[in-house]
Protein backbone atom coordinates (compact mmCIF):
# COMPACT_ATOMS: atom_id res chain seq x y z
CA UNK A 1 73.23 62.29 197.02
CA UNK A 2 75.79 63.97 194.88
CA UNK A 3 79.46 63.72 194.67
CA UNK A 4 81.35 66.48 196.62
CA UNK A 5 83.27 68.30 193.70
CA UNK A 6 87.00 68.87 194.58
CA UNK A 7 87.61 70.81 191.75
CA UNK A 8 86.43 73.88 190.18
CA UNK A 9 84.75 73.20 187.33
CA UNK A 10 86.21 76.81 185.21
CA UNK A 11 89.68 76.79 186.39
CA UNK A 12 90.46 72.95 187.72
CA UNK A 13 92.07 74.44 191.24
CA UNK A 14 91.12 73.00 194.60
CA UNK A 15 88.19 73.82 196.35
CA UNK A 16 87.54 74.56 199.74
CA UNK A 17 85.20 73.81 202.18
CA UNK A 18 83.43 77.50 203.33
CA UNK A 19 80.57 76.68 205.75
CA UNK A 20 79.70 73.42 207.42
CA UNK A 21 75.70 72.97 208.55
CA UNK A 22 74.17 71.07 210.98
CA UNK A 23 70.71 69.75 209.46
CA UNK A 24 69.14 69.10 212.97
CA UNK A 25 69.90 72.51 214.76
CA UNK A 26 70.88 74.60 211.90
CA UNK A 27 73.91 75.29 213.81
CA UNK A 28 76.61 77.01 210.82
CA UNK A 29 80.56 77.11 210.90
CA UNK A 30 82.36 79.36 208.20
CA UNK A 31 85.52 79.69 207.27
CA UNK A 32 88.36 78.45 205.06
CA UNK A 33 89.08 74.83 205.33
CA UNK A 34 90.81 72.38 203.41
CA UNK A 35 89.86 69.20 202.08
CA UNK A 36 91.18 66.36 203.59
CA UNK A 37 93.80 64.56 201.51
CA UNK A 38 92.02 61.34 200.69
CA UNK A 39 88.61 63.41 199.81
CA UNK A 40 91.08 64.63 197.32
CA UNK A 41 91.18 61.52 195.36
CA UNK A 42 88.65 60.23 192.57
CA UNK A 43 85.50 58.47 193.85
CA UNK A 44 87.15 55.30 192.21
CA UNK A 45 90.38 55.48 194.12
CA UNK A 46 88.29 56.38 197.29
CA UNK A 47 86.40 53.15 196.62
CA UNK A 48 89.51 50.98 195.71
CA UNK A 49 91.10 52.53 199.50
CA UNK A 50 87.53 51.08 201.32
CA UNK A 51 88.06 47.66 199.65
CA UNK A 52 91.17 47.19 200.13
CA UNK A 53 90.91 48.07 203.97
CA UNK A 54 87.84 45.61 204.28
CA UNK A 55 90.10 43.34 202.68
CA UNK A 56 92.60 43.66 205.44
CA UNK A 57 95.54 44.77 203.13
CA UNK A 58 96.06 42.16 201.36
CA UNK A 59 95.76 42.48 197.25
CA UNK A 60 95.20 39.07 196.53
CA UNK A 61 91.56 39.05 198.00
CA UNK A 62 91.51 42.56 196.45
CA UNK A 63 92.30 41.10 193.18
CA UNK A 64 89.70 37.71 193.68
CA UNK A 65 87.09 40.70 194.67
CA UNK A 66 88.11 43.31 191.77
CA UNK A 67 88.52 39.59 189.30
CA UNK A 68 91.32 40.87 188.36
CA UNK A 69 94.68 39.59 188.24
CA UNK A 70 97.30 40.51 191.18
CA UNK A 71 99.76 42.83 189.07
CA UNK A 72 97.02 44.97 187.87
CA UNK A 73 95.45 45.45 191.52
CA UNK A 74 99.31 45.73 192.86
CA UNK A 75 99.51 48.64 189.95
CA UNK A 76 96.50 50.28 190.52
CA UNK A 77 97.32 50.82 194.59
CA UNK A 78 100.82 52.17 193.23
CA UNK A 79 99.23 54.56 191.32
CA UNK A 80 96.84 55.70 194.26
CA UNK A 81 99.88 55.43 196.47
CA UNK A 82 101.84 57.90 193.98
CA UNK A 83 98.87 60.35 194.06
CA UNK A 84 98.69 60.53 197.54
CA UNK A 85 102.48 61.49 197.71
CA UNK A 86 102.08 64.00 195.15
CA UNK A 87 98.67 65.60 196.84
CA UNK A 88 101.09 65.60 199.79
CA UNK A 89 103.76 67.35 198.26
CA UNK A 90 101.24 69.63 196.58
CA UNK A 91 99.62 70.18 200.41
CA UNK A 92 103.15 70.73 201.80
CA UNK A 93 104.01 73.58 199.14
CA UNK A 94 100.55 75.59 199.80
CA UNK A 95 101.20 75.33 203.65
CA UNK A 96 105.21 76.80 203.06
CA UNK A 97 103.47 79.37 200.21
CA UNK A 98 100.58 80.77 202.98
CA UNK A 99 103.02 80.90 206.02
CA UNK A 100 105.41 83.49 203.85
């Protein structure tokens, strides 16, 4: 099955989710949605989130897993955990923007 884009591919912004379909009834719901934050992030940093759950939180089973050493698996969740502040941030000014 194939990725669910989060960007648009002429201008870069932020998609949107218009319609949502049920396969088994065909039931439809449209309207303007927004993509959760975490479907946000890259399909790697999605996938680093899922291990690192399954690994209870604790980076040094996510580094034996990733074989790679702690400080690189402790920098890599920094760098996910700065994106997710700065989707929020981003998220936070569109809400203040539409609410004008």
């Amino acid at each position: 099955m194939s990725q669910l884009p989060v960007q648009c591919p002429a201008c870069k912004e932020q998609l949107k989710v218009k319609r949502l379909v049920c396969e088994n009834c065909q039931t439809q719901v449209e309207g303007l949605y927004e993509l959760p934050l975490l479907v946000r992030l890259e399909s790697e940093e999605q996938a680093f989130l899922i291990d690192f759950l399954k690994c209870s939180g604790s980076l040094k089973d996510m580094a034996a897993l990733m074989k790679l050493s702690y400080p690189t698996v402790r920098n890599r969740l920094d760098e996910i955990i700065d994106k997710i502040k700065q989707l929020e941030k981003t998220v936070a000014k569109e809400a203040k923007e539409k609410s004008k």
